[in-house]
Protein backbone atom coordinates (compact mmCIF):
# COMPACT_ATOMS: atom_id res chain seq x y z
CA UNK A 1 -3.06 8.50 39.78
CA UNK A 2 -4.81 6.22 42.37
CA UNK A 3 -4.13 7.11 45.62
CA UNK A 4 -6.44 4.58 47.50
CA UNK A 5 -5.11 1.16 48.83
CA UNK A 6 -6.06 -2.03 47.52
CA UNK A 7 -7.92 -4.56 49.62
CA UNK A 8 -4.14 -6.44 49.93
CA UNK A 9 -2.82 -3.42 51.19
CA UNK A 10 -5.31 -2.74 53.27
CA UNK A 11 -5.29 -5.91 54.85
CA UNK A 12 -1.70 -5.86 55.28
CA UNK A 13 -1.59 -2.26 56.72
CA UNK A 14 -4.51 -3.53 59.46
CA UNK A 15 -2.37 -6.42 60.46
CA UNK A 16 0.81 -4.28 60.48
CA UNK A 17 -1.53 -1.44 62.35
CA UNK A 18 -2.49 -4.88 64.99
CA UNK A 19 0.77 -6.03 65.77
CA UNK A 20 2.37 -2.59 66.85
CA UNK A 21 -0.40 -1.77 68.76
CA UNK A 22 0.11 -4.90 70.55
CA UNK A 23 3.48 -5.16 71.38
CA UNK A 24 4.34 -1.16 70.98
CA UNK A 25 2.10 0.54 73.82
CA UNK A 26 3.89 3.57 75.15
CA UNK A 27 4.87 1.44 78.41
CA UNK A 28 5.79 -1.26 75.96
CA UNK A 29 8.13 0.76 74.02
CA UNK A 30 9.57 2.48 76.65
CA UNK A 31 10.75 -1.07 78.01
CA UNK A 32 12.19 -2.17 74.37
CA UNK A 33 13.99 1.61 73.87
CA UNK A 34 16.00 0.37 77.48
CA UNK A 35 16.36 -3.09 76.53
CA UNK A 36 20.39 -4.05 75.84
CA UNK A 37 19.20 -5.09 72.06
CA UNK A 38 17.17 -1.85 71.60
CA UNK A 39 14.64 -3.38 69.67
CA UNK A 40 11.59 -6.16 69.88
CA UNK A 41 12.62 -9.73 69.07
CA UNK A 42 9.47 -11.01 68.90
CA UNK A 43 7.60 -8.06 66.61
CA UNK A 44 10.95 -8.54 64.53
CA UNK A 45 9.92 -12.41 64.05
CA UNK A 46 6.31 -11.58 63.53
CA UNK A 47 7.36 -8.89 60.52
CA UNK A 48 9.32 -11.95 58.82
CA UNK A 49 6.07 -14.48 59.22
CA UNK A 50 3.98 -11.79 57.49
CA UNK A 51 6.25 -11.57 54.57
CA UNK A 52 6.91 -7.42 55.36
CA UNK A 53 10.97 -7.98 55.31
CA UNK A 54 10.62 -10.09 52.06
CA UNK A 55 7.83 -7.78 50.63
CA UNK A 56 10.53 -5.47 48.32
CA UNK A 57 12.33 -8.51 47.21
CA UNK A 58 11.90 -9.60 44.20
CA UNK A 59 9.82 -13.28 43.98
CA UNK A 60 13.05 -14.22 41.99
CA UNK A 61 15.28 -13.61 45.27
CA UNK A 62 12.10 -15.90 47.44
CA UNK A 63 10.32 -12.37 48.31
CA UNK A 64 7.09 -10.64 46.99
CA UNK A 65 7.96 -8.82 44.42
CA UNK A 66 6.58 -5.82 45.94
CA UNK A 67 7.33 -1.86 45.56
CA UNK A 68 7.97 1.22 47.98
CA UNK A 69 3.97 2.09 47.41
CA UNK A 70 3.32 -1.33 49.01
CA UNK A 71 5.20 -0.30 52.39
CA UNK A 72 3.37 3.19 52.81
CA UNK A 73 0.66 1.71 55.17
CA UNK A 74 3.08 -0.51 56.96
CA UNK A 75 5.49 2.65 57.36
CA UNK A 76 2.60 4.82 58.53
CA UNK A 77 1.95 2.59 60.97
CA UNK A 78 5.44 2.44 62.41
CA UNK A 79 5.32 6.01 62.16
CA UNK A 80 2.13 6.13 64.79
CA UNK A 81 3.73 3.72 67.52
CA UNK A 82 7.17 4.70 67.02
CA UNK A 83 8.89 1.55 66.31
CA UNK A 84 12.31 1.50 66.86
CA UNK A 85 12.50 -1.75 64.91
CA UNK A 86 15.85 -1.22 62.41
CA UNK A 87 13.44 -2.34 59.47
CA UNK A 88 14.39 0.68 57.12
CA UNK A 89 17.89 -0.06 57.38
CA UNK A 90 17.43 -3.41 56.42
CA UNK A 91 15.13 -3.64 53.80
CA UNK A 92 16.63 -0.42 52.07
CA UNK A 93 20.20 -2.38 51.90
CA UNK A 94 18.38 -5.42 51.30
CA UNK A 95 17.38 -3.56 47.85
CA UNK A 96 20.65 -2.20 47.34
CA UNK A 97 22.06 -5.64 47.66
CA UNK A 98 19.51 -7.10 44.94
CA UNK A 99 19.59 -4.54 42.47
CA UNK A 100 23.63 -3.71 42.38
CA UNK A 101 25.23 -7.45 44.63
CA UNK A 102 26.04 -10.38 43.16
CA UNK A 103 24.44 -13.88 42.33
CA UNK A 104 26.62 -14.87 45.71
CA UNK A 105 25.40 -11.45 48.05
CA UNK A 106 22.05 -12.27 46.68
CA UNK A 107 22.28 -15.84 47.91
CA UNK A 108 24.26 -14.97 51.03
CA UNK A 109 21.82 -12.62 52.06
CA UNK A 110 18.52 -12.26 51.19
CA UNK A 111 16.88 -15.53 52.48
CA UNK A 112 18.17 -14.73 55.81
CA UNK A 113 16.81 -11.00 55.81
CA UNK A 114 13.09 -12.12 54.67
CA UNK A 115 13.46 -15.04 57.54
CA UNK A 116 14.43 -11.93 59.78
CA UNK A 117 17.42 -13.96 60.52
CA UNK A 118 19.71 -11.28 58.88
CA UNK A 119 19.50 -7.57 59.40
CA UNK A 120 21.63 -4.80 57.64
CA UNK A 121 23.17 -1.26 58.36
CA UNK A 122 24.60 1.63 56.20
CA UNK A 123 27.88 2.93 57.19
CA UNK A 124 28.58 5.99 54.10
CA UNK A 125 28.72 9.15 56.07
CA UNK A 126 31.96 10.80 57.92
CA UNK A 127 33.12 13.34 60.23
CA UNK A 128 33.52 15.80 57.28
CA UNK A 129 30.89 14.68 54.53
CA UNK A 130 27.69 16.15 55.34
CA UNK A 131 25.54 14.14 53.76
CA UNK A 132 27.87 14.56 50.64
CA UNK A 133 27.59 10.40 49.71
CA UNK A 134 30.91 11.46 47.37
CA UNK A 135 33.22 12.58 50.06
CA UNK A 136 34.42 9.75 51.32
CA UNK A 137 37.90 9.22 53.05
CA UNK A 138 37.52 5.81 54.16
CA UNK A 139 40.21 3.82 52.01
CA UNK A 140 39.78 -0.06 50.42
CA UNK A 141 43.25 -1.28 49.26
CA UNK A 142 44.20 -4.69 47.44
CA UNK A 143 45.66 -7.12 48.84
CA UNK A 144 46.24 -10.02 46.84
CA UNK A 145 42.15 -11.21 46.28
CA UNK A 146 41.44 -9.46 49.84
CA UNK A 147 40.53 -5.94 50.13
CA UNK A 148 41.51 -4.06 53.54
CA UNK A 149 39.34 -1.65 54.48
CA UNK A 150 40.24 1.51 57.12
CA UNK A 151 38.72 4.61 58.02
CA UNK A 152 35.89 6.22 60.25
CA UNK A 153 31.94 6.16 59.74
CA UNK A 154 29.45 7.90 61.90
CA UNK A 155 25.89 7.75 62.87
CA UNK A 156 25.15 4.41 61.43
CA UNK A 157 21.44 3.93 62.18
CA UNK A 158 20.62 0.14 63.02
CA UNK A 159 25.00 -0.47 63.21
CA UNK A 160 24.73 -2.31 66.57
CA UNK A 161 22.10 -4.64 65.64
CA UNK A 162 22.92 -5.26 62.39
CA UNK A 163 24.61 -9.05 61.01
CA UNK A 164 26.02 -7.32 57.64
CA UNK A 165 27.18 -3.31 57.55
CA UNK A 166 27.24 -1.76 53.69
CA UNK A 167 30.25 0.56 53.77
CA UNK A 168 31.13 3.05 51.19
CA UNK A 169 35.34 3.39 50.51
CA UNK A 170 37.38 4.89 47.81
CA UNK A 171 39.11 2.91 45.82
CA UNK A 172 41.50 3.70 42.84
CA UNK A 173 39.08 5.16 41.04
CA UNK A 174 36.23 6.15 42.61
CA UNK A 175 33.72 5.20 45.69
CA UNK A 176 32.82 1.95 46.01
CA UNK A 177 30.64 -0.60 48.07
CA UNK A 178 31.61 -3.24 50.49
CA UNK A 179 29.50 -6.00 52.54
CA UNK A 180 31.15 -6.12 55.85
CA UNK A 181 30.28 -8.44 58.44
CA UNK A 182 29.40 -6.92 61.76
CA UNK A 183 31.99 -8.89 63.96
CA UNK A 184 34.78 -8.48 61.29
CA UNK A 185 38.11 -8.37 63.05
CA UNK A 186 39.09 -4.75 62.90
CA UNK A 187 35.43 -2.92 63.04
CA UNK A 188 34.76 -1.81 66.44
CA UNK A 189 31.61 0.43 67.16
CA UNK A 190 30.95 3.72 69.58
CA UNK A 191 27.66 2.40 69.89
CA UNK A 192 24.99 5.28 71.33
CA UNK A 193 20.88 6.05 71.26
CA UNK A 194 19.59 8.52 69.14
CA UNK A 195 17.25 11.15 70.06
CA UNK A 196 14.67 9.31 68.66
CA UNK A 197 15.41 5.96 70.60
CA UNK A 198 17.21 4.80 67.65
CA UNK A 199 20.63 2.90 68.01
CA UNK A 200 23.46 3.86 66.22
CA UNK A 201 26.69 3.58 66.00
CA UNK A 202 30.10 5.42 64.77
CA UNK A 203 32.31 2.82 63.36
CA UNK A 204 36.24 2.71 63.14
CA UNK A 205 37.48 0.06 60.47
CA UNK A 206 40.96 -0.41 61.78
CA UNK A 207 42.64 -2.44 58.93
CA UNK A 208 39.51 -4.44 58.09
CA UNK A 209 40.59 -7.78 55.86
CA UNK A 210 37.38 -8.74 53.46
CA UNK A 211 37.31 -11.34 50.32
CA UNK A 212 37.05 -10.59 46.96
CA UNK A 213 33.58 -11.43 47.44
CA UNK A 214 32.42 -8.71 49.75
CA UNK A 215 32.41 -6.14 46.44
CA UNK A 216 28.68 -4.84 45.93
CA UNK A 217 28.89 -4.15 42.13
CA UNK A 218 31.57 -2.79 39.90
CA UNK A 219 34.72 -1.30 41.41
CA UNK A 220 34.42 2.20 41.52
CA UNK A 221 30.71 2.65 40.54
CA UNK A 222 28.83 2.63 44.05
CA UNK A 223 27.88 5.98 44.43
CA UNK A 224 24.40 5.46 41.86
CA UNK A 225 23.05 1.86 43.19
CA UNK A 226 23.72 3.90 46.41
CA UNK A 227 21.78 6.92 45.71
CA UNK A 228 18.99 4.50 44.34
CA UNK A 229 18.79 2.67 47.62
CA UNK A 230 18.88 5.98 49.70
CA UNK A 231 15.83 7.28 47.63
CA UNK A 232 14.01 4.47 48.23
CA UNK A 233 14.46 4.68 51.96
CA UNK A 234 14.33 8.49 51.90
CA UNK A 235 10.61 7.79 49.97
CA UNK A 236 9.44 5.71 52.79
CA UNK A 237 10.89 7.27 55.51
CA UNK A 238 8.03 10.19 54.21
CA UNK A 239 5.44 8.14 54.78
CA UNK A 240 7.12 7.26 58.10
CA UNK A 241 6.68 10.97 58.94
CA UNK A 242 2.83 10.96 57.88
CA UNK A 243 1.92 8.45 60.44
CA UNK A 244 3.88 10.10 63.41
CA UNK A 245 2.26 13.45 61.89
CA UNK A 246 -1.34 11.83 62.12
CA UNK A 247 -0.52 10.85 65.77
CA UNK A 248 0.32 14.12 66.63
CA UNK A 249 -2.73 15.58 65.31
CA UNK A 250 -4.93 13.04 66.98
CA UNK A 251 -3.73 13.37 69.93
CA UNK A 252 -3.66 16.89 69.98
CA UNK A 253 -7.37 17.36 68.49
CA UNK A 254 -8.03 15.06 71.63
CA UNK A 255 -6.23 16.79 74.19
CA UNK A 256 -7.96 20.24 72.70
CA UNK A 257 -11.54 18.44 73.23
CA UNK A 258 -10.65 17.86 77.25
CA UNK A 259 -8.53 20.67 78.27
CA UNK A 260 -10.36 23.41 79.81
CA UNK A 261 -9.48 26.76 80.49
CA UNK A 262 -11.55 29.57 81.88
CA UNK A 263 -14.20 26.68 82.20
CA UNK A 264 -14.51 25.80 78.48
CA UNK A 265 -12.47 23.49 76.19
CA UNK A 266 -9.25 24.90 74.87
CA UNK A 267 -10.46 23.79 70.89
CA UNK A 268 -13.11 26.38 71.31
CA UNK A 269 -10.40 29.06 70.70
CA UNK A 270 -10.60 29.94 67.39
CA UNK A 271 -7.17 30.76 67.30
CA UNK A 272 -6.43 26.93 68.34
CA UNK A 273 -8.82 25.86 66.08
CA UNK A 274 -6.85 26.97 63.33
CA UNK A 275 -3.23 25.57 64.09
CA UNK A 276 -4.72 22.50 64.37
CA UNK A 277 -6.18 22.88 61.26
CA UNK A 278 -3.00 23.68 59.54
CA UNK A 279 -1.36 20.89 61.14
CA UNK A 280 -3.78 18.42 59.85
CA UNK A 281 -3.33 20.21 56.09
CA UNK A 282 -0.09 19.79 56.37
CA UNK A 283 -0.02 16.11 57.29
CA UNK A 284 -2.76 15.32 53.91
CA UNK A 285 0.02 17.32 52.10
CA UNK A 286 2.50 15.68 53.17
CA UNK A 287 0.87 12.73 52.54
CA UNK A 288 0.29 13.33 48.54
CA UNK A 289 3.90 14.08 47.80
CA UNK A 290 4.66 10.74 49.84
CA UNK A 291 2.70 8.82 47.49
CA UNK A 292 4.57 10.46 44.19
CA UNK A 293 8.01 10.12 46.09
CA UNK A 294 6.82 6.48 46.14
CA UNK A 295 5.57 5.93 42.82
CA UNK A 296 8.87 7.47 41.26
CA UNK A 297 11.02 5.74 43.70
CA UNK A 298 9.23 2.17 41.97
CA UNK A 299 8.90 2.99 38.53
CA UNK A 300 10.81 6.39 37.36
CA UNK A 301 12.66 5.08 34.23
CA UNK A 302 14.51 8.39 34.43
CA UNK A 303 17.52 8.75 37.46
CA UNK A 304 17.22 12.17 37.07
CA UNK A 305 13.14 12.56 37.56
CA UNK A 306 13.44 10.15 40.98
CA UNK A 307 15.70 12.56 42.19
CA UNK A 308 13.93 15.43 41.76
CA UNK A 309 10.74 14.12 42.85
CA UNK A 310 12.28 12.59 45.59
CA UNK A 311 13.89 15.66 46.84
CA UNK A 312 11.05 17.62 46.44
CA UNK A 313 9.26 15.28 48.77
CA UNK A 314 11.78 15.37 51.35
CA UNK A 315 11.64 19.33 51.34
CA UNK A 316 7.67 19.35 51.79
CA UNK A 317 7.74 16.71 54.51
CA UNK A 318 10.72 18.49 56.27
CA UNK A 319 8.32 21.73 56.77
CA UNK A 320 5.54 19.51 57.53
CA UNK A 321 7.13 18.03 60.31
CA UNK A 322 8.59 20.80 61.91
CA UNK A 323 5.22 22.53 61.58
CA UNK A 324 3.07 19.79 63.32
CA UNK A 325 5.60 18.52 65.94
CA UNK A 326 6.34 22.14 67.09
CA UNK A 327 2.27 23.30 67.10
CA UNK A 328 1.41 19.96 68.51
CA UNK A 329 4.27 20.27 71.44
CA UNK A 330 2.97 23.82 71.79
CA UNK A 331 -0.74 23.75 72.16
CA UNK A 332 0.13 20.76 74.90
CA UNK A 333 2.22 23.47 76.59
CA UNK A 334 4.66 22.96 79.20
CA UNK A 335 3.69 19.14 79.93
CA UNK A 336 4.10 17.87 76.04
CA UNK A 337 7.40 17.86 76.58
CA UNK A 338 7.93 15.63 79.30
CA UNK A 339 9.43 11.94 78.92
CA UNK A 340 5.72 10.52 80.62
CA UNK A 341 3.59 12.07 76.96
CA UNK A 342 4.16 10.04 73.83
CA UNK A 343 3.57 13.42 72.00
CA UNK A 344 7.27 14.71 73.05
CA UNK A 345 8.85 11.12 71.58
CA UNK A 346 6.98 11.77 67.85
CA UNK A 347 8.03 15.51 68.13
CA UNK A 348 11.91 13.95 68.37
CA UNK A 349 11.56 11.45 65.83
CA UNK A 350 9.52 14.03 63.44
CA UNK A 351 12.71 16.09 64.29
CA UNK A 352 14.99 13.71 63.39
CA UNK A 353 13.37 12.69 60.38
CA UNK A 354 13.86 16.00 59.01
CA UNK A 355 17.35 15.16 58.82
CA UNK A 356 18.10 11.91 57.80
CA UNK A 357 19.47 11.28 55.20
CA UNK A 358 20.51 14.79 54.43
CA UNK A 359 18.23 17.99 55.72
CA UNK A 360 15.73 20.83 53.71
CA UNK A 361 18.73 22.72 52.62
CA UNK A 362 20.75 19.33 51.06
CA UNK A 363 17.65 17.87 49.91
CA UNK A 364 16.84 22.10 48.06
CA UNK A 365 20.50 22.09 46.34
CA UNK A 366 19.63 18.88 45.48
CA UNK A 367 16.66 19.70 43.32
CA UNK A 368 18.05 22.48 41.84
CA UNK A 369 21.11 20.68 40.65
């Protein structure tokens, strides 16, 4: 398999590279983590004028028809600057809405997202689930061609910013899918940051009235165009990892070069010299798996395959980034962990990306299974 990008993507992952570096400097971000939306208006705009939020979408649906491999670069990217942009939310429910919503949803929804006038949130995990997409307690009941929705969510990434919220509910006969507007009139949201400078939210649906309409799919059959939409954002939140992994080796390899101790560079311990070797295998490994997660998460005819590929990948970038956020915070010493060094913000988000979605241990039973 060909690993190397094509001059499109390429050109695509410079511009991406361009505009965080612009607007998402260290100072910079630190400004948009505090700001009341928690996020960059005017890098979300830009994203929409070069096509990224349509890029998945299907040129059927007004996008570009492209694939999870496509987004690696722009991912990495994000992954270096740490944008706290709620992108993944939206394009992975964007997908979900595509491949499992109606001719209506599609309609409803799509335009505005690739615009970047629309962004969406996933509301499927509760107090007790653990990642377990199945246990869900939340309830949708009939009422006359109205469904009424009630229950508790937590730790929906990209909740307060979102338009439309995806939430999972059992129904008769099984889990199914709902499109939720934001502002309904009984959804309120414990909004909160995440360590990663994230904003999230835990959501109470207090008697929630939605149409007929706001079904994503069949009754009862959620829980696979789910799973599909969650590998594809747990594929590119991998390659998320690699660029916040590259960071953290650059700027440790730097900081190694112009450290001195006992009157000589710290990198001319050996001993240094080989964590920081290990960290940057483990980034380039990393890396590979990223690209098969990717590749299956496009084009694996097989459910079952994507899965385990998919898991697999999580597992390997899990280790990787605990390895290289916990070396790179370490050979920094003391001072890598203070709020003033970029390095301590990639070691949280490489933290918490260990654990979206579900952790090593789900993402292990997973495989096995």
């Amino acid at each position: 398999m060909d690993f190397q990008l094509s001059e499109e993507q390429q050109l695509l992952a410079d511009s991406v590279r361009r505009l965080l570096e612009n607007n998402y400097d260290f100072e910079s971000r630190k400004k948009i983590v505090a700001s009341e939306a928690g996020h960059c208006a005017k890098t979300w705009a830009t994203l929409a004028e070069l096509g990224l939020l349509g890029l998945p979408v299907s040129e059927d649906n007004g996008g570009f028809g492209g694939g999870s491999t496509d987004l690696i670069p722009v991912m990495e990217a994000m992954g270096e600057t740490l944008s706290v942009e709620p992108f993944l939310p939206t394009i992975g429910m964007a997908r979900l809405i595509e491949r499992a919503g109606s001719a209506t949803q599609r309609e409803a929804v799509l335009g505005g997202v690739i615009e970047g006038n629309v962004k969406l949130a996933l509301a499927c995990y509760e107090p007790t689930s653990h990642f377990d997409l199945s246990n869900v307690s939340t309830t949708a009941t009939r009422s006359g061609d109205d469904w009424v929705l009630s229950g508790e969510k937590i730790a929906a990434i990209g909740a307060p910013q979102a338009d439309h919220i995806v939430v999972t509910a059992r129904t008769a006969g099984g889990v199914s899918l709902f499109l939720v507007p934001a502002n309904a009139a009984g959804l309120s949201q414990k909004t909160f940051r995440t360590q990663d400078s994230l904003r999230s939210a835990d959501i109470t649906l207090n008697n929630v009235k939605v149409g007929s309409d706001a079904l994503i799919g069949a009754e009862n059959s959620g829980l696979a165009a789910l799973e599909e939409a969650l590998d594809f954002t747990s594929a590119l939140i991998c390659a998320e990892a690699v660029g916040a992994m590259k960071f953290a080796c650059d700027t440790t390899l730097e900081y190694l070069k112009t450290r001195k101790q006992f009157g000589v560079p710290i990198g001319t311990f050996q001993a240094l010299q080989h964590r920081i070797v290990d960290m940057y295998i483990a980034t380039e490994q990393a890396r590979s798996i990223t690209y098969l997660a990717c590749a299956k998460a496009d084009g694996a005819a097989d459910a079952k395959e994507r899965r385990q590929v998919i898991s697999a990948a999580r597992i390997k970038v899990a280790d990787s980034t605990r390895l290289v956020g916990q070396d790179a915070i370490q050979m920094h010493g003391g001072m890598g962990m203070t709020y003033e060094m970029k390095v301590s913000h990639t070691y949280k988000r490489l933290t918490m990306i260990g654990q979206a979605f579900g952790d090593a241990d789900y993402y292990l039973e997973r495989f096995m299974r």
